[in-house]
C-alpha atoms as a PDB file:
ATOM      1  CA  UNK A   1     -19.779   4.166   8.823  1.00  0.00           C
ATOM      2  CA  UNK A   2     -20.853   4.340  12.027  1.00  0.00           C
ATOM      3  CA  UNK A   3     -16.865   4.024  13.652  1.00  0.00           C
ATOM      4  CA  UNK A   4     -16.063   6.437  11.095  1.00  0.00           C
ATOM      5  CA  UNK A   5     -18.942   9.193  12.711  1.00  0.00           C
ATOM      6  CA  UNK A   6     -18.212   8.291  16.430  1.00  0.00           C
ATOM      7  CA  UNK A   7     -14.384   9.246  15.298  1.00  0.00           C
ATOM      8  CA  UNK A   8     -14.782  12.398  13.311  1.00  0.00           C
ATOM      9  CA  UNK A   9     -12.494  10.922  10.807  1.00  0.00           C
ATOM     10  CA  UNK A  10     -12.298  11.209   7.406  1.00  0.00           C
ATOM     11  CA  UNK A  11     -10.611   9.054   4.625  1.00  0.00           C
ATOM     12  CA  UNK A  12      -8.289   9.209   1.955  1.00  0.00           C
ATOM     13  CA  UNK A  13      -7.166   6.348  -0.414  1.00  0.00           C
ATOM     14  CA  UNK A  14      -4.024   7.490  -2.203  1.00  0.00           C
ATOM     15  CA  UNK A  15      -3.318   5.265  -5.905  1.00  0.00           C
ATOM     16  CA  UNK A  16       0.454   5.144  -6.393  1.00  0.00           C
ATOM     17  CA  UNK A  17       0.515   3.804 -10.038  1.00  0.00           C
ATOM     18  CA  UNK A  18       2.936   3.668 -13.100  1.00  0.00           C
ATOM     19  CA  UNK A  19       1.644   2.501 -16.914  1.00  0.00           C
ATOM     20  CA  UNK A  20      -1.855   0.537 -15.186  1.00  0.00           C
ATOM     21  CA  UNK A  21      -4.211   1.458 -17.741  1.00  0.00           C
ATOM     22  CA  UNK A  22      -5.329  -1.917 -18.147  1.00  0.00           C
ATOM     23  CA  UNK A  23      -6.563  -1.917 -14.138  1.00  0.00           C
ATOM     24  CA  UNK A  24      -6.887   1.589 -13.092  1.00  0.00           C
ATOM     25  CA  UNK A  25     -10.221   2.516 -14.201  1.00  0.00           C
ATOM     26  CA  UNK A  26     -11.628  -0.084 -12.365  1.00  0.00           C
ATOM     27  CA  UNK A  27      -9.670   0.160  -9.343  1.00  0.00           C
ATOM     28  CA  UNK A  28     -10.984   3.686  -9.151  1.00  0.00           C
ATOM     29  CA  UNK A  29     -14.411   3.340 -10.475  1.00  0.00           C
ATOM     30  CA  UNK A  30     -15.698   0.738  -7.726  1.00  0.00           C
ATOM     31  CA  UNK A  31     -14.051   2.666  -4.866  1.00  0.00           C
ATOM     32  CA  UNK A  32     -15.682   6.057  -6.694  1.00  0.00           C
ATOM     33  CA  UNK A  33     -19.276   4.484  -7.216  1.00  0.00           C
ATOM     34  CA  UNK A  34     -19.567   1.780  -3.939  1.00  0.00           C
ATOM     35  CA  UNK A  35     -17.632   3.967  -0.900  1.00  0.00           C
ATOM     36  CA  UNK A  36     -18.030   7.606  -2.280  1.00  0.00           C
ATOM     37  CA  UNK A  37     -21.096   7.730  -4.305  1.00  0.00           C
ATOM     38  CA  UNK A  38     -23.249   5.171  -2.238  1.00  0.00           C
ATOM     39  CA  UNK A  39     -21.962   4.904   1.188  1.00  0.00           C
ATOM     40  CA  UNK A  40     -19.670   8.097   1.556  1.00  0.00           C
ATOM     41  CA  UNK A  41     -17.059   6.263   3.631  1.00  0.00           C
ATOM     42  CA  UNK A  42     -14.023   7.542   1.308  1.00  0.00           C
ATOM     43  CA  UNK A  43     -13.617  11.175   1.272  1.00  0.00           C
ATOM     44  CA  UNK A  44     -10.973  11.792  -0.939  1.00  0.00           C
ATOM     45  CA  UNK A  45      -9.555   9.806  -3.995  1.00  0.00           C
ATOM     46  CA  UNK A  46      -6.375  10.686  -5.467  1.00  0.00           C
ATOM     47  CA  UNK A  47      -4.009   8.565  -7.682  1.00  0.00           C
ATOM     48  CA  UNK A  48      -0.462   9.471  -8.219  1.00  0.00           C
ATOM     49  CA  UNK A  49       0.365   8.959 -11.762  1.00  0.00           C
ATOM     50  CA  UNK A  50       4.222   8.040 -11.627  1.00  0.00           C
ATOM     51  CA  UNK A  51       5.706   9.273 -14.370  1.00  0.00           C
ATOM     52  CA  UNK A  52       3.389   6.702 -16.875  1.00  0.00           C
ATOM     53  CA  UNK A  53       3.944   6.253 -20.735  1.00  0.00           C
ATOM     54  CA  UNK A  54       0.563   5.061 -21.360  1.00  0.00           C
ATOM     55  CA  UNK A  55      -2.786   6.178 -20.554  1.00  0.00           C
ATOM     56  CA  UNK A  56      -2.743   5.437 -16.914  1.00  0.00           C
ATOM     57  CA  UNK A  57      -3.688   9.259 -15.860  1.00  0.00           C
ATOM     58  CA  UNK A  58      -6.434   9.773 -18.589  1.00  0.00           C
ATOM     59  CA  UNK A  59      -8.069   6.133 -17.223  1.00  0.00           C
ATOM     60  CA  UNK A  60      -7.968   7.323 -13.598  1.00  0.00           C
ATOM     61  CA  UNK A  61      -9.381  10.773 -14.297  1.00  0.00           C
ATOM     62  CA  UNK A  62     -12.069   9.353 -16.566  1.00  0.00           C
ATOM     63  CA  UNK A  63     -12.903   6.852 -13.651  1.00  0.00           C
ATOM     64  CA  UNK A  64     -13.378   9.514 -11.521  1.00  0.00           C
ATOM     65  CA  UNK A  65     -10.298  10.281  -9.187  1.00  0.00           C
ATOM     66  CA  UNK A  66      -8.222  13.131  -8.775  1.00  0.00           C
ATOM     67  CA  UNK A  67      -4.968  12.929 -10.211  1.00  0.00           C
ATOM     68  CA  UNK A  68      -1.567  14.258  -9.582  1.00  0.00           C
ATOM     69  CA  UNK A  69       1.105  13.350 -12.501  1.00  0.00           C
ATOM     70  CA  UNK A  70       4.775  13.784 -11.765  1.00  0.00           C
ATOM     71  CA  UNK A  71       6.469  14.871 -14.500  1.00  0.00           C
ATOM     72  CA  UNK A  72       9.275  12.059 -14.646  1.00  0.00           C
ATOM     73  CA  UNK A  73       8.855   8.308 -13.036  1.00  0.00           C
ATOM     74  CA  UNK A  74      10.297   9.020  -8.827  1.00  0.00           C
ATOM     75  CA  UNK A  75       9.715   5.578  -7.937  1.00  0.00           C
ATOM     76  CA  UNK A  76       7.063   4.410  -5.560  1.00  0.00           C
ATOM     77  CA  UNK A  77       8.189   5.561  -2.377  1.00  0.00           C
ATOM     78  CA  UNK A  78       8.169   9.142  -3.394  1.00  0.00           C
ATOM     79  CA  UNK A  79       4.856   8.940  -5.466  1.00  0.00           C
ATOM     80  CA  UNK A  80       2.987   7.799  -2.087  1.00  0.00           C
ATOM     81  CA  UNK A  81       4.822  10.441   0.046  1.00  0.00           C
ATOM     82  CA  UNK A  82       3.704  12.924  -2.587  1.00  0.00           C
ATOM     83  CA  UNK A  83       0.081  11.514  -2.054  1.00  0.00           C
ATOM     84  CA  UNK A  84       0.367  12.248   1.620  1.00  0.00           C
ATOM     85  CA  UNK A  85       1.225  15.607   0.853  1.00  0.00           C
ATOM     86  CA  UNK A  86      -1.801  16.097  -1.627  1.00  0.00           C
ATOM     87  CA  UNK A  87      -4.289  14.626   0.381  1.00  0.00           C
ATOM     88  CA  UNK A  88      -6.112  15.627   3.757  1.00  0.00           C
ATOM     89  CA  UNK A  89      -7.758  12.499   5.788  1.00  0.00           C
ATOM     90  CA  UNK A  90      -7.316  11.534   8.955  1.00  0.00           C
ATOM     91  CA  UNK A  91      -6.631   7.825   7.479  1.00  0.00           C
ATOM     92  CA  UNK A  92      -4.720   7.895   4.475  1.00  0.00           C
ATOM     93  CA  UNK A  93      -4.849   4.588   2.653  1.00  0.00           C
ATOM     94  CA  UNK A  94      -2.319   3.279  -0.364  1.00  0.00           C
ATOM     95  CA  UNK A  95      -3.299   0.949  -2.859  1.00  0.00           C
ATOM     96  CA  UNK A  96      -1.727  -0.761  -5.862  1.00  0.00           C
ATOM     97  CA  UNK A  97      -3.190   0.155  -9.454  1.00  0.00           C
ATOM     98  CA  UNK A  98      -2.732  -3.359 -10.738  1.00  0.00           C
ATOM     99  CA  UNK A  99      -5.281  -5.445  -8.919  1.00  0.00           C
ATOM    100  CA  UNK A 100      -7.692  -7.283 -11.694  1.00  0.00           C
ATOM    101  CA  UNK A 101      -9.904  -8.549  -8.840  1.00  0.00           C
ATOM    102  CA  UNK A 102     -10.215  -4.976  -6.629  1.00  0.00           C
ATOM    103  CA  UNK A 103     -13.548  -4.745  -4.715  1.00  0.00           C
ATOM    104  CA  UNK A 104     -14.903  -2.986  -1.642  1.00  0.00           C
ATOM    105  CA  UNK A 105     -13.381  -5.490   0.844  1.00  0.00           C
ATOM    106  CA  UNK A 106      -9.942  -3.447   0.077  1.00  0.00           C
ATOM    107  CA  UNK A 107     -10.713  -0.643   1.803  1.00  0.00           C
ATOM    108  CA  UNK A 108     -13.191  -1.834   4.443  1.00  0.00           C
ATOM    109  CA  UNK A 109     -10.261  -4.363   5.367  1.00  0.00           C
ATOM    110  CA  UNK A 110      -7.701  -2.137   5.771  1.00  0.00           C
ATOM    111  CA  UNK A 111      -9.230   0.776   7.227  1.00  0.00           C
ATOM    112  CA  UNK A 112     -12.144  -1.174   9.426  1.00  0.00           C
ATOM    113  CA  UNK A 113      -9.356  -1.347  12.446  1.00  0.00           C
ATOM    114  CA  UNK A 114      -8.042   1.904  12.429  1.00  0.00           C
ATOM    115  CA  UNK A 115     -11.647   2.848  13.457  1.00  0.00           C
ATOM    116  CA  UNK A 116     -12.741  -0.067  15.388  1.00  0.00           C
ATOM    117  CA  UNK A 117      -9.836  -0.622  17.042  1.00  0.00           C
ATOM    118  CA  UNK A 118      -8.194   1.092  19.592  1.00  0.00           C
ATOM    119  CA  UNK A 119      -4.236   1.194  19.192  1.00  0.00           C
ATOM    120  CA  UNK A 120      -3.636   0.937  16.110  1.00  0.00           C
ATOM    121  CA  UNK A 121      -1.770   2.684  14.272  1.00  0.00           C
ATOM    122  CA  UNK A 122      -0.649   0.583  10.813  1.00  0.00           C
ATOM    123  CA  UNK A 123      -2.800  -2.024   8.732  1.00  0.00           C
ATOM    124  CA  UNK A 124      -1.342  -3.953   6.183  1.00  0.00           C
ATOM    125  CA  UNK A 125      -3.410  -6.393   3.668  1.00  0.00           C
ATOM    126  CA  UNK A 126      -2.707 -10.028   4.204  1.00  0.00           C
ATOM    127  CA  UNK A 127      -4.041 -12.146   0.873  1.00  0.00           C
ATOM    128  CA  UNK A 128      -3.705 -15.098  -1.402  1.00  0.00           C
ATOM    129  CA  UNK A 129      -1.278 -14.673  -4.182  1.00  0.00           C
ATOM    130  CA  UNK A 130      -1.470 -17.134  -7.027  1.00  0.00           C
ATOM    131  CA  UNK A 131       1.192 -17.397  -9.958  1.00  0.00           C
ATOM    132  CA  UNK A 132       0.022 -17.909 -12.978  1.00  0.00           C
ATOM    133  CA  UNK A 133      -2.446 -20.069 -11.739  1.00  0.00           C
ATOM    134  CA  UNK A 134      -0.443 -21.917  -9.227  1.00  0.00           C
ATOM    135  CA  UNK A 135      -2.136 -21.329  -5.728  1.00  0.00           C
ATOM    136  CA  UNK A 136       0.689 -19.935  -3.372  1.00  0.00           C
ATOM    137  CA  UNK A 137       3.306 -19.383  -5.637  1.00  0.00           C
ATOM    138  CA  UNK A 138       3.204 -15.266  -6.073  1.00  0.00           C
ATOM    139  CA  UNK A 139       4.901 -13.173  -3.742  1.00  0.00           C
ATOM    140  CA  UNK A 140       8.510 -13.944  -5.192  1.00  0.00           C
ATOM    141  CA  UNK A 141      10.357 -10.861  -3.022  1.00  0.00           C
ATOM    142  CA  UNK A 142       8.634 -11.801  -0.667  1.00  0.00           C
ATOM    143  CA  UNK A 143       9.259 -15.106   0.372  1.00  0.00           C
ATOM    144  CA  UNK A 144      12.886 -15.398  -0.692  1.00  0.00           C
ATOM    145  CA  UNK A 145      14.036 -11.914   0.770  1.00  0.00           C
ATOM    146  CA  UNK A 146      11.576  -9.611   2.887  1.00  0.00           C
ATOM    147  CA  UNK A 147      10.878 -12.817   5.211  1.00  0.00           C
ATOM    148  CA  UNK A 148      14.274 -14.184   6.078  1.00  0.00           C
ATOM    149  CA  UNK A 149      15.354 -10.712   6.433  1.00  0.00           C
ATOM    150  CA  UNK A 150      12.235 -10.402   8.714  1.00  0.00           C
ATOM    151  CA  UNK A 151      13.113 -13.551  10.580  1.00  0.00           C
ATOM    152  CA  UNK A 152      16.981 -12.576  11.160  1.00  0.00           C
ATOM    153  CA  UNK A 153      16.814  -9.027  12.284  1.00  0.00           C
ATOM    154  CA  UNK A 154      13.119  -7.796  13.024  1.00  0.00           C
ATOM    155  CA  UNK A 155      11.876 -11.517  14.435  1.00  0.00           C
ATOM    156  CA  UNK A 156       9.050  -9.641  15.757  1.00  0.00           C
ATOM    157  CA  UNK A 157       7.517  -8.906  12.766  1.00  0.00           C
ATOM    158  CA  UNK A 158       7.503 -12.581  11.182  1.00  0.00           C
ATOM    159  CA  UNK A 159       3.826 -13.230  12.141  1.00  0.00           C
ATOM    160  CA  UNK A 160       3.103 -11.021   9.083  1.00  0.00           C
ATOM    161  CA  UNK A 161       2.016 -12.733   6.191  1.00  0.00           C
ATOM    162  CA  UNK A 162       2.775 -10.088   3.463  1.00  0.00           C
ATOM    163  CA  UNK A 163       4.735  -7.583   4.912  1.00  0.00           C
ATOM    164  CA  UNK A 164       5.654  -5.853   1.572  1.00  0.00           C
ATOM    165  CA  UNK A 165       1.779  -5.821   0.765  1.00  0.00           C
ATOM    166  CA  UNK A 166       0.866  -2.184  -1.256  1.00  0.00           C
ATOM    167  CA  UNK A 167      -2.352  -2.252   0.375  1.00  0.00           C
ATOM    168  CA  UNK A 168      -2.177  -0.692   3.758  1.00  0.00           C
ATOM    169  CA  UNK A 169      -3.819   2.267   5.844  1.00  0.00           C
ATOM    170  CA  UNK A 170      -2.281   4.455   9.101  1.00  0.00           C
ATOM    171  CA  UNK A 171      -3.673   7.465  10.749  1.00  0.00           C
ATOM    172  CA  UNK A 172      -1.772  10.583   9.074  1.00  0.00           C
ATOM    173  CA  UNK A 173      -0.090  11.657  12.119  1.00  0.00           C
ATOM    174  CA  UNK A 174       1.830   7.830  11.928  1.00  0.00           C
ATOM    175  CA  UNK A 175       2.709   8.834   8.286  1.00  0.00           C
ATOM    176  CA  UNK A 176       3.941  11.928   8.594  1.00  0.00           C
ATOM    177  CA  UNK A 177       6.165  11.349  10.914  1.00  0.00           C
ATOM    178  CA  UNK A 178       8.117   8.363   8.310  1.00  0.00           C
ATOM    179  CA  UNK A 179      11.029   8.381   5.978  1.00  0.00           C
ATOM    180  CA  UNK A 180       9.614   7.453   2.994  1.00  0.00           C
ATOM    181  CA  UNK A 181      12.435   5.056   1.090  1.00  0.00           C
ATOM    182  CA  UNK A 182      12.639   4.895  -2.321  1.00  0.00           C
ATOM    183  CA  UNK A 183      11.430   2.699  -4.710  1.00  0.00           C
ATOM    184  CA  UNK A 184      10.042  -0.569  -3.678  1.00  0.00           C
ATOM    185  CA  UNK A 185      11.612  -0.592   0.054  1.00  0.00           C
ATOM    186  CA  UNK A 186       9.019   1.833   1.019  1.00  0.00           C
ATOM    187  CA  UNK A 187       6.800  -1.100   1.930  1.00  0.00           C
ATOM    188  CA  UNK A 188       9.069  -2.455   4.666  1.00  0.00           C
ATOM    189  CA  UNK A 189      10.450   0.808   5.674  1.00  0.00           C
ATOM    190  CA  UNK A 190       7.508   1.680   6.872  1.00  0.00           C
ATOM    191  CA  UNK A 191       6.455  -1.432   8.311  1.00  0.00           C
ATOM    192  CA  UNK A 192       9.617  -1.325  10.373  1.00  0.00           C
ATOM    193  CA  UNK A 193       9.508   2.656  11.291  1.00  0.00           C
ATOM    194  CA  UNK A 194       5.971   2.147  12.439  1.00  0.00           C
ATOM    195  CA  UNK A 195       6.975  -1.334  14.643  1.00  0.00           C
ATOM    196  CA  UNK A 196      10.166   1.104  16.465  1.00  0.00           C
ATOM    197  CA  UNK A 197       7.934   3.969  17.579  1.00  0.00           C
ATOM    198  CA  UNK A 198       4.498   2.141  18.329  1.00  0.00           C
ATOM    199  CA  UNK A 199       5.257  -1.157  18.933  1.00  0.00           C
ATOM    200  CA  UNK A 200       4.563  -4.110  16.840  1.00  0.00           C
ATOM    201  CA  UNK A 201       1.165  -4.533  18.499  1.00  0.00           C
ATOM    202  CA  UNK A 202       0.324  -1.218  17.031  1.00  0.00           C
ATOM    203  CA  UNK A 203       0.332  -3.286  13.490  1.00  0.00           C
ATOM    204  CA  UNK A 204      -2.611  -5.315  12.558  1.00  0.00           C
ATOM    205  CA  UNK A 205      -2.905  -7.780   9.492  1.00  0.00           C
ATOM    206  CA  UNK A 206      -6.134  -7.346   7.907  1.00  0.00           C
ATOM    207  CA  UNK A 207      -6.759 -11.020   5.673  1.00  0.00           C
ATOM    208  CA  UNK A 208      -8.277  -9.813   2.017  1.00  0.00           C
ATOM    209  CA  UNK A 209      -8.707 -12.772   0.289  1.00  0.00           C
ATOM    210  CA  UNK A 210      -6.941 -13.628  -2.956  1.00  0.00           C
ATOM    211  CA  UNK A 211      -5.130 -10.735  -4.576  1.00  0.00           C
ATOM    212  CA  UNK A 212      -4.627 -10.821  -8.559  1.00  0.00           C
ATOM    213  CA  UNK A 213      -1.834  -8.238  -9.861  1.00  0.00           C
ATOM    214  CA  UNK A 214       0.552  -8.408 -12.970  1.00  0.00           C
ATOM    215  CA  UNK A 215       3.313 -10.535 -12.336  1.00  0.00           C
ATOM    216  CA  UNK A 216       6.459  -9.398 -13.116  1.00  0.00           C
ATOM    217  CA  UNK A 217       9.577 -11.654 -14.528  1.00  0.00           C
ATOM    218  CA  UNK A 218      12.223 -12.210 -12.730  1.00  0.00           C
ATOM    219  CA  UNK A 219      14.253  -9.719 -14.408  1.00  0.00           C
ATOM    220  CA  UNK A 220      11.958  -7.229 -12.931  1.00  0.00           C
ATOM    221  CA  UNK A 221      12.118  -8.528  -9.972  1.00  0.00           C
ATOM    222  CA  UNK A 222      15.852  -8.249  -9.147  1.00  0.00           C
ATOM    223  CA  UNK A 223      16.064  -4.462  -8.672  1.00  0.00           C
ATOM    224  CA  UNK A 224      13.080  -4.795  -6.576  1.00  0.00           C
ATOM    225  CA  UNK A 225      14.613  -7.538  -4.162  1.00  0.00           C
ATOM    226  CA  UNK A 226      17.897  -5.144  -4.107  1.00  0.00           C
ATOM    227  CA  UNK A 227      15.736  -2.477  -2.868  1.00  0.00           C
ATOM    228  CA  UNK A 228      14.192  -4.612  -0.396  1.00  0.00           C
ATOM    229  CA  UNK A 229      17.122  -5.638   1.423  1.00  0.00           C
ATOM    230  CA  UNK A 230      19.312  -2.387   1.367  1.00  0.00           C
ATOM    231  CA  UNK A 231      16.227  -1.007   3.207  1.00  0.00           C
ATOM    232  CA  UNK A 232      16.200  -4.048   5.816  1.00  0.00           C
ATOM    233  CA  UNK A 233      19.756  -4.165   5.933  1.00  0.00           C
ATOM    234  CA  UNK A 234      19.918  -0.774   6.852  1.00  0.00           C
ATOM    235  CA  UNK A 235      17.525  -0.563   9.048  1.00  0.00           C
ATOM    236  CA  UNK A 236      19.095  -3.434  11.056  1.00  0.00           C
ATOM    237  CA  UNK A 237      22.416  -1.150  11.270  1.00  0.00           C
ATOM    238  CA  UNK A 238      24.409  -3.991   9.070  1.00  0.00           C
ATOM    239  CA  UNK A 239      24.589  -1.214   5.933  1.00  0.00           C
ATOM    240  CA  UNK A 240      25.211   2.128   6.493  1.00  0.00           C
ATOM    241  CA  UNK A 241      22.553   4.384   4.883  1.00  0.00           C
END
């Protein structure tokens, strides 16, 4: 709080979600109640309701966040670019819907060294992903594409943990100045866009603990790998765009 009034900054956390009624609520509710209600470090919360079939909008807005429903699903990419658009802070951060075990430490973790920290331009969330029980086993994409790709073509990035992590925060002048990707290569888009024009110092890895989401099966998973190295690929000038 007292970074955040020496800056003159103010904060937005943008919700990119599709069919997360089971998580939402809560997601929004303890950044609502804990950083807005008690401590007034968040300024401005808005989730982006992708396009959902179920009650993911109505469990947000009941929570207490703004909302802003797109009328068909646009993928993820364009659902946070349309949360830059809609929201105002100086720090915008993005967060995944589907986290059972959300609490404070999100935000203060990703948005502590934008304030703290001189330099910095991009935070991502670093965490502990289990599978189904199995400690170290989530992060699928991850490991078997976004990480070799990593290692091959954008070596200085590999000190990243989770480089496709949802949860990360940037000033909005380092936002607005990205191509937001489609889909699920928005994550490493930006991670490499941000790396080019700042440097890779510029990137800090904020550790979060353990992270519990939905897994997805590996049918799900395909399209999203696809995604993932079409934007690394192209990025690394091997595909054209």
């Amino acid at each position: 709080m007292e970074a955040k009034a020496a800056r003159g900054a103010t904060i937005s956390v943008c919700i990119p979600a599709f069919n997360e009624e089971a998580t939402i609520g809560d997601v929004v509710s303890c950044i609502g109640e804990d950083l807005m209600s008690r401590h007034h470090l968040v300024d401005e919360l808005l989730v982006v309701d992708d396009g959902s079939t179920d009650a993911t909008a109505k469990e947000a807005e009941t929570a207490g966040a703004t909302v802003l429903s797109l009328a068909v699903t646009s993928g993820k990419g364009e659902a946070m670019r349309q949360g830059l658009l809609a929201t105002s802070g100086d720090i915008v951060m993005y967060c995944d819907g589907d986290i059972y075990d959300f609490s404070a430490r999100f935000v203060l973790g990703l948005t502590g060294p934008l304030l703290t920290e001189p330099g910095t331009a991009l935070v991502k969330g670093a965490y502990r992903r289990p599978l189904d029980g199995q400690v170290g086993e989530g992060g699928r994409v991850t490991e078997l594409v976004a990480k070799p790709l990593i290692g091959l073509y954008f070596p200085e990035l590999s000190a990243l943990r989770q480089p496709l992590a949802g949860e990360a925060a940037a000033w909005r002048g380092v936002l607005s100045g990205l191509t937001y990707e489609d889909g699920y290569g928005v994550e490493l888009g930006m991670l490499i866009d941000v790396a080019r024009e700042y440097g890779p110092d510029a990137i800090a890895e904020s550790d979060l603990g353990e992270r519990r989401h939905r897994n997805r099966p590996l049918a799900e998973l395909a399209p999203q790998a696809a995604t993932v190295m079409r934007v690394g690929l192209q990025r690394a000038g091997v595909l054209k765009a």
